[in-house]
Protein backbone atom coordinates (compact mmCIF):
# COMPACT_ATOMS: atom_id res chain seq x y z
CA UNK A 1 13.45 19.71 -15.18
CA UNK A 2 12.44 17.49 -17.57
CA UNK A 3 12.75 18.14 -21.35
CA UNK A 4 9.25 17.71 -22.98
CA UNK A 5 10.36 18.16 -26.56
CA UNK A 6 12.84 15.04 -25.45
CA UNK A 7 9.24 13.26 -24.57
CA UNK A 8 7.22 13.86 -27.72
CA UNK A 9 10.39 13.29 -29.54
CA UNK A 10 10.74 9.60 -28.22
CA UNK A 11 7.28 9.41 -28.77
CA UNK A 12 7.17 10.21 -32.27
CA UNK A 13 9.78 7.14 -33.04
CA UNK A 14 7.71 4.79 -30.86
CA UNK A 15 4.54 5.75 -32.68
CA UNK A 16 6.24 5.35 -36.00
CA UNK A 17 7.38 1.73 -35.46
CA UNK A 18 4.64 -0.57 -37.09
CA UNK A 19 1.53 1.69 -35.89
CA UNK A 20 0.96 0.31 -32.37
CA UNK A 21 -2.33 0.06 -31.00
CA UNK A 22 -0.61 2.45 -27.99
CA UNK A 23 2.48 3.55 -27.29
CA UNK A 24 3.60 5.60 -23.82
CA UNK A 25 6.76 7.60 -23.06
CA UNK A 26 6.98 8.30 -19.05
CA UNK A 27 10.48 10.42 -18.18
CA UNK A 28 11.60 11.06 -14.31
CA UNK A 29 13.42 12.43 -12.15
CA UNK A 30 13.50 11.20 -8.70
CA UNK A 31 16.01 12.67 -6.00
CA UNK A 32 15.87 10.63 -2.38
CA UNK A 33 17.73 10.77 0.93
CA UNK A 34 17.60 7.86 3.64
CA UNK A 35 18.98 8.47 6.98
CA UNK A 36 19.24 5.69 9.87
CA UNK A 37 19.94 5.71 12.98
CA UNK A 38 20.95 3.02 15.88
CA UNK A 39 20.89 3.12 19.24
CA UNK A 40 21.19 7.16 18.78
CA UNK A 41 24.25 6.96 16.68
CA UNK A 42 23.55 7.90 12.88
CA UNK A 43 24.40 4.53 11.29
CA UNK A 44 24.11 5.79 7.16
CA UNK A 45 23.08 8.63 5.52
CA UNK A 46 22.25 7.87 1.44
CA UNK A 47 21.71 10.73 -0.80
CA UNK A 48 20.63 9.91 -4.48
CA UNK A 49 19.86 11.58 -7.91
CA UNK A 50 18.39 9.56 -10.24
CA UNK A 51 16.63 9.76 -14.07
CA UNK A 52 15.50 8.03 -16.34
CA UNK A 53 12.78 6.76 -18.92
CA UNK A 54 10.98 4.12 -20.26
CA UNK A 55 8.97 3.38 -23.61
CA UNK A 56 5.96 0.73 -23.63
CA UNK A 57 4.62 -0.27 -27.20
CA UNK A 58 1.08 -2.16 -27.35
CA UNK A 59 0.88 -4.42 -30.73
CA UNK A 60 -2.55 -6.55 -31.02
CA UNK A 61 -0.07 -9.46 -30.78
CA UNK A 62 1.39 -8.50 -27.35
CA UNK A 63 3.08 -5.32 -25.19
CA UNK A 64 6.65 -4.46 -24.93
CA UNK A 65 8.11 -2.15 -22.47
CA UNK A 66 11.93 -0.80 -22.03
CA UNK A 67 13.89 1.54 -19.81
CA UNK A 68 17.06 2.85 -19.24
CA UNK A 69 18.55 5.29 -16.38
CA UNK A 70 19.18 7.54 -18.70
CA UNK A 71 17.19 10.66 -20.81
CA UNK A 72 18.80 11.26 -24.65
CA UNK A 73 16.49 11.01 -28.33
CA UNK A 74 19.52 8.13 -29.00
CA UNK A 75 18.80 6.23 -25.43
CA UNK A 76 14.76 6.89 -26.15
CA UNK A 77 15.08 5.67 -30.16
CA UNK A 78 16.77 2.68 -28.54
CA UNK A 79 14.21 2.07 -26.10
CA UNK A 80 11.26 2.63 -28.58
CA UNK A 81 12.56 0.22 -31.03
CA UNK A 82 13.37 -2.48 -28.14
CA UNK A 83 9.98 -2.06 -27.07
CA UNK A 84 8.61 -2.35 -30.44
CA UNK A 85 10.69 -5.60 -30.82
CA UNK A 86 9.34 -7.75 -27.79
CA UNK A 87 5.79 -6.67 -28.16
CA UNK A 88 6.05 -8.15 -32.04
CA UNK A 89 7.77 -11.12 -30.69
CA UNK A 90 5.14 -11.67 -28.32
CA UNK A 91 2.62 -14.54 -29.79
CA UNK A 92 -0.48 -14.72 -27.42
CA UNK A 93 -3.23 -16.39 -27.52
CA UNK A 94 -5.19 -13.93 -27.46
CA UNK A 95 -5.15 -9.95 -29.33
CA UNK A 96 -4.20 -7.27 -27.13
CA UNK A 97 -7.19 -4.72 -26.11
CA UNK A 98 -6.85 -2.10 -24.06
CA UNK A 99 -10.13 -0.21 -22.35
CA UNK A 100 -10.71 3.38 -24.41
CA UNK A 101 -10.13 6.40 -22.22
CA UNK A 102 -10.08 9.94 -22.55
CA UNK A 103 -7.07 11.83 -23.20
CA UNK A 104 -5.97 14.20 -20.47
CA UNK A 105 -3.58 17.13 -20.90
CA UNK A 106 -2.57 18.39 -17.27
CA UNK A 107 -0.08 19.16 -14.66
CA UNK A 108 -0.65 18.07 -10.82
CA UNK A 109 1.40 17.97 -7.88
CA UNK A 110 1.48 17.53 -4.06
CA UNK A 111 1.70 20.77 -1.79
CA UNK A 112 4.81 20.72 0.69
CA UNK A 113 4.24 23.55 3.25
CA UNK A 114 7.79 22.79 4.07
CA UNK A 115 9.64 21.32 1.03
CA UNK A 116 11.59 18.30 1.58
CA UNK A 117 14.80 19.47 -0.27
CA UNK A 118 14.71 22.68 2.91
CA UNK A 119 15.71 20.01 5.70
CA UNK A 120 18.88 19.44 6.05
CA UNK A 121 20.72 16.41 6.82
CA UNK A 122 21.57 17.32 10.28
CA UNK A 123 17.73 18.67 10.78
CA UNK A 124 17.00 15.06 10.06
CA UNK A 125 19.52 13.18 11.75
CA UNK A 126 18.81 15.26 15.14
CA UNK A 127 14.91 14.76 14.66
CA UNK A 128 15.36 10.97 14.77
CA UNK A 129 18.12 11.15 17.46
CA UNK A 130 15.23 12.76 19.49
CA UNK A 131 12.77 10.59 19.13
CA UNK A 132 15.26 7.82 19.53
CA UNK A 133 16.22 9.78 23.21
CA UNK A 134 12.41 9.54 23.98
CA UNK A 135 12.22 5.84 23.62
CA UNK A 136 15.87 5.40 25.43
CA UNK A 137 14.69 7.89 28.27
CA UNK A 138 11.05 5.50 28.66
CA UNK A 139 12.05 3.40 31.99
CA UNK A 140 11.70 0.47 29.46
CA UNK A 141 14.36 -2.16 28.51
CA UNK A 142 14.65 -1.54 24.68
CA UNK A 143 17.82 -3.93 23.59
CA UNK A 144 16.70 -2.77 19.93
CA UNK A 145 16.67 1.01 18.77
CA UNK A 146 16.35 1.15 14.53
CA UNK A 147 15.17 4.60 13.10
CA UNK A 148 15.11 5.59 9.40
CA UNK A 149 13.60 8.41 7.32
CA UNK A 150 12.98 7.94 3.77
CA UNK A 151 12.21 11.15 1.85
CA UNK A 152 11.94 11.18 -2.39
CA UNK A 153 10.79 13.99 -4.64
CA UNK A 154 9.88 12.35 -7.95
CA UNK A 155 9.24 14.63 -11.07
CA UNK A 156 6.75 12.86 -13.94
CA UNK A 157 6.33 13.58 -17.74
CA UNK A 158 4.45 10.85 -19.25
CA UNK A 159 2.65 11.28 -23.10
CA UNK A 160 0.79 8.62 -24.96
CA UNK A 161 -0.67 8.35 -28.62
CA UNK A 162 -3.98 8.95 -27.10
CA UNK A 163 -3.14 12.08 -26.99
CA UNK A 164 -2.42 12.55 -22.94
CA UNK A 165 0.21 14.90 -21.87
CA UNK A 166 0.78 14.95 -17.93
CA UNK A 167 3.32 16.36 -15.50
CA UNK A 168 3.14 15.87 -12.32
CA UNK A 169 5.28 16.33 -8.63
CA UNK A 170 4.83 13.74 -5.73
CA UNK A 171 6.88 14.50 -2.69
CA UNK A 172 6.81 11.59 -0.07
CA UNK A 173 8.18 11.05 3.34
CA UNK A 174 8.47 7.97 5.65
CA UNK A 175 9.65 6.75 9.08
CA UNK A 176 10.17 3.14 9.86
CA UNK A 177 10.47 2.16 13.07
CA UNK A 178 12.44 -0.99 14.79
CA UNK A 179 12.04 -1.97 18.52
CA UNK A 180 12.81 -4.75 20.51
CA UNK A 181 11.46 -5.11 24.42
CA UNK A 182 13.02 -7.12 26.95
CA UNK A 183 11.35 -8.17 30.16
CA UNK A 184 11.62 -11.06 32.77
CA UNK A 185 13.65 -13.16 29.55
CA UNK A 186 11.59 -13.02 27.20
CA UNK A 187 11.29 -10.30 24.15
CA UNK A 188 8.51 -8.11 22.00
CA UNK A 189 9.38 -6.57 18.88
CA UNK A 190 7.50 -3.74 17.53
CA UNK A 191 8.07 -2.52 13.37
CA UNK A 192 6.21 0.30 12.67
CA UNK A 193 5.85 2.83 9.74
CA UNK A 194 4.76 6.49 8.95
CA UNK A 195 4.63 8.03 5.63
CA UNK A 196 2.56 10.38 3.54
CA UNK A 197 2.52 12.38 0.66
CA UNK A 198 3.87 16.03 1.26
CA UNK A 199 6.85 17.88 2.33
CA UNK A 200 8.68 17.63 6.16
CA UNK A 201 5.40 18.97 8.13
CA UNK A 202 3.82 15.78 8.11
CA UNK A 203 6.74 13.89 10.64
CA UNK A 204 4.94 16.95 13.12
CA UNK A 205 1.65 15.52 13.12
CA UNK A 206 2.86 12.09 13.72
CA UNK A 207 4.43 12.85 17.28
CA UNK A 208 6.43 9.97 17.30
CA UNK A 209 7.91 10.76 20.42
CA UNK A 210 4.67 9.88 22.39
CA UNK A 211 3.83 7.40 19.75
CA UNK A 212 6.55 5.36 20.59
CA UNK A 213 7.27 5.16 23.50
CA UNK A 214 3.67 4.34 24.29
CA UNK A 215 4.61 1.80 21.85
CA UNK A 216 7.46 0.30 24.35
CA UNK A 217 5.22 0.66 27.62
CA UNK A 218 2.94 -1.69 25.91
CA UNK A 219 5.18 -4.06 24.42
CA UNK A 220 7.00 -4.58 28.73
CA UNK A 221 3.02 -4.58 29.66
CA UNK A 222 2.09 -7.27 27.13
CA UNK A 223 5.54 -9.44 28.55
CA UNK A 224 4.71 -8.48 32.20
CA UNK A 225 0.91 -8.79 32.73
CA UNK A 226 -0.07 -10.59 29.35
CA UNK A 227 -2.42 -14.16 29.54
CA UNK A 228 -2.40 -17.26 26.93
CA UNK A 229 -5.79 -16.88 24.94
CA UNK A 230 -7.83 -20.39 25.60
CA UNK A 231 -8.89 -21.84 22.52
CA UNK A 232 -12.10 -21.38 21.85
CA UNK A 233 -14.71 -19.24 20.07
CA UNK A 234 -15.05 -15.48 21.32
CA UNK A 235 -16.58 -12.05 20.13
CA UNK A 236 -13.18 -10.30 18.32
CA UNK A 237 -12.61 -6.73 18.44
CA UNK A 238 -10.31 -5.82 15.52
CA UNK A 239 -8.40 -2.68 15.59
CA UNK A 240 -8.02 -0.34 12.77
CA UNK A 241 -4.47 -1.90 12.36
CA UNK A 242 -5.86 -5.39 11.94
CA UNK A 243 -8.88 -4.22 9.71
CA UNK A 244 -6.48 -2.59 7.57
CA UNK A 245 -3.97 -5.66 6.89
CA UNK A 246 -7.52 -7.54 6.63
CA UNK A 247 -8.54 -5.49 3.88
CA UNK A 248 -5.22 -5.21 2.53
CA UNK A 249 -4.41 -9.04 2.05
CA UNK A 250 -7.96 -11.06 1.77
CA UNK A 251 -9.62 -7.97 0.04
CA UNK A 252 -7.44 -6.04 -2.01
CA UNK A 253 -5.05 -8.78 -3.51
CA UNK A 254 -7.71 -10.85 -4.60
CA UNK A 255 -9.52 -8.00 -6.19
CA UNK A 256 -6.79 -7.14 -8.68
CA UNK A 257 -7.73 -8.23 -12.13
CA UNK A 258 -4.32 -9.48 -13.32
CA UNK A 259 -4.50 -12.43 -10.75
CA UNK A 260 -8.30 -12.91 -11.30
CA UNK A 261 -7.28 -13.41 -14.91
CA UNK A 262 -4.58 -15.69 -13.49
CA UNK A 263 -1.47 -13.42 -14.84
CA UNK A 264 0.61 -13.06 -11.66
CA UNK A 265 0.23 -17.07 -11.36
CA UNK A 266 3.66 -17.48 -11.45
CA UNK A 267 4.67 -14.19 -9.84
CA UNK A 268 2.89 -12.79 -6.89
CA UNK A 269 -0.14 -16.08 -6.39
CA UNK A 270 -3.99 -16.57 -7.68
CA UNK A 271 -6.62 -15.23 -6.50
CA UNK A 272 -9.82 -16.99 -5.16
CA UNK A 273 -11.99 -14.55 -7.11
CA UNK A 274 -13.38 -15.33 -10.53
CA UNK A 275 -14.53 -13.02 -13.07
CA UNK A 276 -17.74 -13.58 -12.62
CA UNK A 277 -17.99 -13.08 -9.23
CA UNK A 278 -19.42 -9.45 -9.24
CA UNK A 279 -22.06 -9.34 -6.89
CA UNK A 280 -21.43 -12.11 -4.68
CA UNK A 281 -21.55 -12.36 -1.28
CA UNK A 282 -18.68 -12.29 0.22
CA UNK A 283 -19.28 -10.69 3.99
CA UNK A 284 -22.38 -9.21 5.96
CA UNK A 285 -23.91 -6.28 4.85
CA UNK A 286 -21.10 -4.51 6.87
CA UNK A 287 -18.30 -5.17 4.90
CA UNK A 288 -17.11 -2.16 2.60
CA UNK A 289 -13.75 -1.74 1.58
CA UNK A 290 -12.98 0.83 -0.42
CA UNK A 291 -9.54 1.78 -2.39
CA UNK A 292 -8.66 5.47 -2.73
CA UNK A 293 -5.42 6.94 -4.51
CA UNK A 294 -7.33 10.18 -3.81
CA UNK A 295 -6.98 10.75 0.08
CA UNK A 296 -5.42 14.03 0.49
CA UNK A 297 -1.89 13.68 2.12
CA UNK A 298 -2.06 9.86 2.10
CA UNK A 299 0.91 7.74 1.71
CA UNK A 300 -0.77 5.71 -1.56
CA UNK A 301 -1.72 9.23 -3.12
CA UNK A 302 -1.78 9.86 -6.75
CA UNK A 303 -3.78 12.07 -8.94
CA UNK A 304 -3.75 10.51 -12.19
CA UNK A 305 -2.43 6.27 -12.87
CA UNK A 306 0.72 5.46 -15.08
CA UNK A 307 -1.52 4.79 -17.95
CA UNK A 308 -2.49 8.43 -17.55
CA UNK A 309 -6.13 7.71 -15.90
CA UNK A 310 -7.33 9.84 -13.56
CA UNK A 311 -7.71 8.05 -10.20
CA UNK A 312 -10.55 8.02 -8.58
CA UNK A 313 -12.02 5.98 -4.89
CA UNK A 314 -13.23 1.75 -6.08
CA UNK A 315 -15.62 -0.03 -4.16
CA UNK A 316 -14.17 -3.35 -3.59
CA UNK A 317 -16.48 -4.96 -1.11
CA UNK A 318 -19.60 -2.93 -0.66
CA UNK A 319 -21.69 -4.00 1.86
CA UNK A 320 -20.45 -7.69 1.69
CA UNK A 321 -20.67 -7.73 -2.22
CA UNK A 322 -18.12 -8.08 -4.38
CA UNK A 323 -18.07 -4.77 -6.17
CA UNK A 324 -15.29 -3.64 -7.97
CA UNK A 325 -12.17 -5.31 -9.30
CA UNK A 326 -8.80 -3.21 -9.80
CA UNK A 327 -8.02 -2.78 -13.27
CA UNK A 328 -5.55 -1.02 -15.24
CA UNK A 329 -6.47 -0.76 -19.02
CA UNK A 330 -5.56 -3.94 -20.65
CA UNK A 331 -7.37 -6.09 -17.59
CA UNK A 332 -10.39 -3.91 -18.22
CA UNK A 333 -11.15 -4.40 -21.86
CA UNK A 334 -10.50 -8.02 -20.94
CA UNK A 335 -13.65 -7.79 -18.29
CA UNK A 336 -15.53 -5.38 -20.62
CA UNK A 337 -15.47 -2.48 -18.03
CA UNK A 338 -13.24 1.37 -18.56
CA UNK A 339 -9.97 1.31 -16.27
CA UNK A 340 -10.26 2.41 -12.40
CA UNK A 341 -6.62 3.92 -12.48
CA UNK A 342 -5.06 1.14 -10.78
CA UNK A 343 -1.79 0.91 -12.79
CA UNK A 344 1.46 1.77 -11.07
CA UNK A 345 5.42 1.42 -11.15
CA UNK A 346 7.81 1.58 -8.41
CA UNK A 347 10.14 3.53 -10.77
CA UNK A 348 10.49 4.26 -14.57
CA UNK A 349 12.69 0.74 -14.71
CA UNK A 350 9.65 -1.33 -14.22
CA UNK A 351 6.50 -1.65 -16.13
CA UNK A 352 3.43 -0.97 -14.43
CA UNK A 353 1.29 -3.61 -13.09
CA UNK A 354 -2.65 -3.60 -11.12
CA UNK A 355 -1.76 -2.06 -7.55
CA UNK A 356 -3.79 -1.16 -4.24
CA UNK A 357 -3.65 2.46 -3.53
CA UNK A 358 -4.85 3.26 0.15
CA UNK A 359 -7.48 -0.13 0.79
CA UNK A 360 -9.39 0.01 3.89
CA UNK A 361 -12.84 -0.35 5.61
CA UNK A 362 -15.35 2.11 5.35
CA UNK A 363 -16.46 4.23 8.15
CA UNK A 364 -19.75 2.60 9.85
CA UNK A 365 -22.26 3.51 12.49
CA UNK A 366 -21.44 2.51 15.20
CA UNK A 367 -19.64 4.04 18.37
CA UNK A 368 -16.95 2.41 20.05
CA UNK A 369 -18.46 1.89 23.02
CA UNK A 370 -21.07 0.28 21.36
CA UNK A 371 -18.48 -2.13 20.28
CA UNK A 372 -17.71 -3.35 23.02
CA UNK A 373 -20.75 -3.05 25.10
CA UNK A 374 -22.45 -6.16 24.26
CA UNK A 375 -19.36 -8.41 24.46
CA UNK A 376 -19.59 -11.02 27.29
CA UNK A 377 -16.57 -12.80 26.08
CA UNK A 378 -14.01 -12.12 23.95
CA UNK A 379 -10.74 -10.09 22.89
CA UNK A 380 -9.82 -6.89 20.89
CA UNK A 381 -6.82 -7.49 18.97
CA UNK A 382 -5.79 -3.58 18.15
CA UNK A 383 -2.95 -4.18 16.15
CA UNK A 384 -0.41 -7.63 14.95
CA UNK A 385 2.84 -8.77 15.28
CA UNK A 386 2.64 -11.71 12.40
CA UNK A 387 -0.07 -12.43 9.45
CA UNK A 388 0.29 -14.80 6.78
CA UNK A 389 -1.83 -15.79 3.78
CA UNK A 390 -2.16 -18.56 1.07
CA UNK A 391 -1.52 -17.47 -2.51
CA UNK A 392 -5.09 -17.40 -3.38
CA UNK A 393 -5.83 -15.09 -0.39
CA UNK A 394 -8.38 -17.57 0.74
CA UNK A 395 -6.90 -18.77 4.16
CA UNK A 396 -5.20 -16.51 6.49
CA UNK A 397 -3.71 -16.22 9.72
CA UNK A 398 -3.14 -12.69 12.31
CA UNK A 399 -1.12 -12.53 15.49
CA UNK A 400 -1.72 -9.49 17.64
CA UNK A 401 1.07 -7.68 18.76
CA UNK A 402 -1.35 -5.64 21.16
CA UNK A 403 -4.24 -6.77 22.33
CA UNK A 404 -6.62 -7.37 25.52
CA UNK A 405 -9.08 -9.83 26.96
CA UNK A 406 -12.98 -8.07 27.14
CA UNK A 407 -15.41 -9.05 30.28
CA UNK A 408 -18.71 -7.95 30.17
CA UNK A 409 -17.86 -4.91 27.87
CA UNK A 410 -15.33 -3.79 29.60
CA UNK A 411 -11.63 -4.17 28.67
CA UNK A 412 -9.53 -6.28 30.94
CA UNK A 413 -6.18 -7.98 30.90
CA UNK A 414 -3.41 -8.26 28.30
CA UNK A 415 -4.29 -11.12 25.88
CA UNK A 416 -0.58 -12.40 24.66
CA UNK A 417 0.21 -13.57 21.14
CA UNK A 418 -3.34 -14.02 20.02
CA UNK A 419 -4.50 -16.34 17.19
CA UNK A 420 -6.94 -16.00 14.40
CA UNK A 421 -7.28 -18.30 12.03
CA UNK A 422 -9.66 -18.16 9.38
CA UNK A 423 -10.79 -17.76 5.98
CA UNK A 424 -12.14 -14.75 3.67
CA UNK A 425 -15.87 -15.24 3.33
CA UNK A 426 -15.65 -16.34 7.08
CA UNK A 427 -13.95 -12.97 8.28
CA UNK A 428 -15.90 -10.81 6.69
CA UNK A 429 -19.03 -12.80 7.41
CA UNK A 430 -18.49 -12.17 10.58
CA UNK A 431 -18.21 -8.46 10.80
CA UNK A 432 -21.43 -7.18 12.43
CA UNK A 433 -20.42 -3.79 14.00
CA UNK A 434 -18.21 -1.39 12.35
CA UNK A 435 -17.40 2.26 14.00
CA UNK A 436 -17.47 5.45 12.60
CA UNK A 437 -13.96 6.44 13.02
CA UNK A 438 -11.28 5.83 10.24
CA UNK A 439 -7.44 5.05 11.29
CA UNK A 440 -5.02 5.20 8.20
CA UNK A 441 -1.72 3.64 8.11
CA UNK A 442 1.69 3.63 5.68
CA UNK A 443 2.85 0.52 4.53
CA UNK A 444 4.74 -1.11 1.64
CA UNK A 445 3.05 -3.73 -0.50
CA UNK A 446 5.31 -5.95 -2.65
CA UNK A 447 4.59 -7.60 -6.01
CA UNK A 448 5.27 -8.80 -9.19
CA UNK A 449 8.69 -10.28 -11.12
CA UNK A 450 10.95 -8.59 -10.73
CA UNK A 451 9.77 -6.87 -7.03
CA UNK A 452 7.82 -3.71 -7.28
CA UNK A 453 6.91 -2.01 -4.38
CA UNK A 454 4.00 0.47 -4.04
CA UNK A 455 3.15 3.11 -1.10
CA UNK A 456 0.03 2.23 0.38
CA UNK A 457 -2.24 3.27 3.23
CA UNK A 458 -3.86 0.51 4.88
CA UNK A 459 -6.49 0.64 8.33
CA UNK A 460 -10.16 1.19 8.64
CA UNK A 461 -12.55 1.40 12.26
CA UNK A 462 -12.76 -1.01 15.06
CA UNK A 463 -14.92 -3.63 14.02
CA UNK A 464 -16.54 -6.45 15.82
CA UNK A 465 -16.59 -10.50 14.43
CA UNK A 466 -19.05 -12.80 16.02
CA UNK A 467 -18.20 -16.00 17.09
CA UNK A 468 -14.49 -16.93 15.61
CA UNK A 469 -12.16 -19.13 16.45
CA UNK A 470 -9.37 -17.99 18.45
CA UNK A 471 -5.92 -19.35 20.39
């Protein structure tokens, strides 16, 4: 458990050096167990305890922020005064402001029907053995078998001079996958990822057995039966998979305030997005993306933001406006708007920086057959093997990993290795069909110096792009 008095304690000292404008305390605990196994032998097994805190001090002349794997008044004094130290150092151009929010004084946490710290090791171990039996047992020539479950149980205290006082208990739990295909010479590989917020029940909804090795049968169908895409322009049929990376890379990233402001210039890229780009047009009245810490169960869940903000669902794109940007506080008082909860750490060692949460596409109208129905031409690309995009999320590239050729509405052969290139206003200018049903996935977004990374949830509906260029 973590000592609160310890908290308002370091607190107190932070507080009392040079009256900050703000200063936070956030104390946790974190204990974490990673299991692998290859080729149906258990390959590691990494159990870990860890705790720790950090101290962030906000001066009108700049912020300074410390931490230390460790939890004593003499480590938090330290850490306070350190803090204190590089934000008066700090000589920007411009005063620090930070957006005014209301205090909060609560405790949350995330239900485990089946608490993570009840499996055992061996439970664990033989649960991925299975599933890597499944895949082994398929008929299919798998050279590459990599399984590993990642399960962490992090404990929160954070307190500010605001006067916000919040505990809090987020269990998570992932599975990567690793799988490589091998038919007539030539090779698929397949990297996929499960997670959520909860205790061990969730690996039971995933049914990974089935998942995967449908996932294999593909990958030797794709190799066996799969065509070259002509180049040309065709009606595209994204996936939920590709909507969400979509949404994820050419929405998301170049919504976040700190690079609109150009702070993660030299870190993480720009963004093509200006500040006063709030109502423009960015897609067809289809285009909604949406960013929500608040999805029960998701693997981007969180109740309230490290700057103790309670999180709540942003409007990033709404129909093919720009709506929203993500903010944390400082970023917000910048823009002149209140914080959207959007600041998050990977752990108490790093500071926290503007995140994504769970970003992707709104539910539409549609049905799926309607989708496809009116398609002469064209290919659905359900899900991608490759994607890359420029640094000011402008320009952008997706390779499907599965994906088929469509005739007349109806879908026909394997489409191999499919191409889009294209840019962000032209994507989502395209969009004009989106279904009504919502496909979340767990992934791992990277940022920042030094590397943070964040749980997210990416994915959306099947949606349908007029007239793009494919190869």
């Amino acid at each position: 458990m973590i000592d609160e008095d310890l908290v308002e304690a370091v607190l107190d000292v932070a507080m009392s050096q040079g009256k900050p404008l703000l200063a936070e305390v956030r104390a946790e605990t974190i204990e974490s167990r990673n299991i692998a196994v290859k080729s149906g032998v258990v390959s590691s097994i990494v159990t870990s305890k860890d705790a720790g805190m950090n101290v962030r001090v906000v001066l009108p002349t700049g912020i300074g922020f410390a931490g230390s794997n460790g939890m004593s008044k003499a480590i938090g004094t330290e850490l306070a005064k350190r803090a204190y130290m590089l934000a008066r150092n700090v000589r920007l151009k411009h005063p620090v402001e930070l957006s005014s929010e209301p205090p909060v004084r609560t405790s949350w946490e995330v239900r485990q029907d089946r608490p993570l710290a009840d499996v055992t090791i061996e439970e664990q171990a033989d649960f991925l053995k299975g599933v890597d039996s499944a895949v082994a047992k398929s008929k299919v020539k798998v050279e590459g078998r990599f399984f590993e479950i990642k399960t962490a149980e992090a404990h929160g205290r954070f307190a500010n001079s605001d006067g916000s006082r919040i505990s809090s208990l987020l269990p998570r739990v992932r599975i990567d996958s690793s799988l490589v295909v091998t038919s007539k010479g030539e090779s698929e590989q397949s990297m996929r990822e499960f997670g959520g917020t909860g205790g061990w029940e969730l690996t039971e909804g995933w049914d990974l057995e089935k998942a995967l090795v449908d996932e294999v049968r593909m990958l030797k169908t794709i190799i066996d039966k799969g065509k070259a895409v002509k180049p040309g322009k065709y009606d595209l049929v994204c996936g939920p998979e590709v909507a969400g990376i979509a949404a994820h890379e050419s929405c998301g990233h170049p919504m976040e305030a700190d690079r609109i402001l150009g702070r993660e210039m030299s870190q993480a890229g720009k963004s093509f997005v200006k500040p006063e780009m709030i109502n423009f047009r960015i897609g067809s009245e289809y285009a909604t993306v949406v960013d929500d810490p608040t999805i029960p169960g998701s693997y981007g869940y969180y109740a309230y933001d490290q700057e103790g903000v309670r999180a709540r669902p942003r409007h990033l794109y709404k129909e093919g406006l720009m709506h929203e940007f993500l903010t944390n506080r400082e970023t917000a008082a910048t823009l002149g708007c209140q914080s959207n909860a959007s600041s998050r750490s990977e752990t108490y060692l790093k500071e926290p920086i503007v995140r994504m949460a769970n970003t992707h596409v709104a539910a539409g109208d549609f049905e799926d057959d309607e989708i496809f129905g009116s398609i002469k031409e064209g290919v659905l690309m359900h899900s991608f093997t490759e994607w890359n995009i420029d640094d000011k999320r402008y320009n952008q590239k997706y390779v499907s990993r599965e994906a088929y050729f469509i005739e007349d509405g109806e879908l026909g052969l394997p489409a191999k290795r499919c191409a889009l290139e294209i840019t962000t206003p032209g994507f989502w200018g395209a969009v004009d069909a989106v279904s009504k049903t919502v496909k979340l996935y767990a992934a791992e977004c990277g940022k920042g110096d030094p590397m943070q990374s964040a749980a997210v949830f990416t994915g959306g509906p099947m949606m349908r792009l007029r007239g793009v260029a494919l190869k």
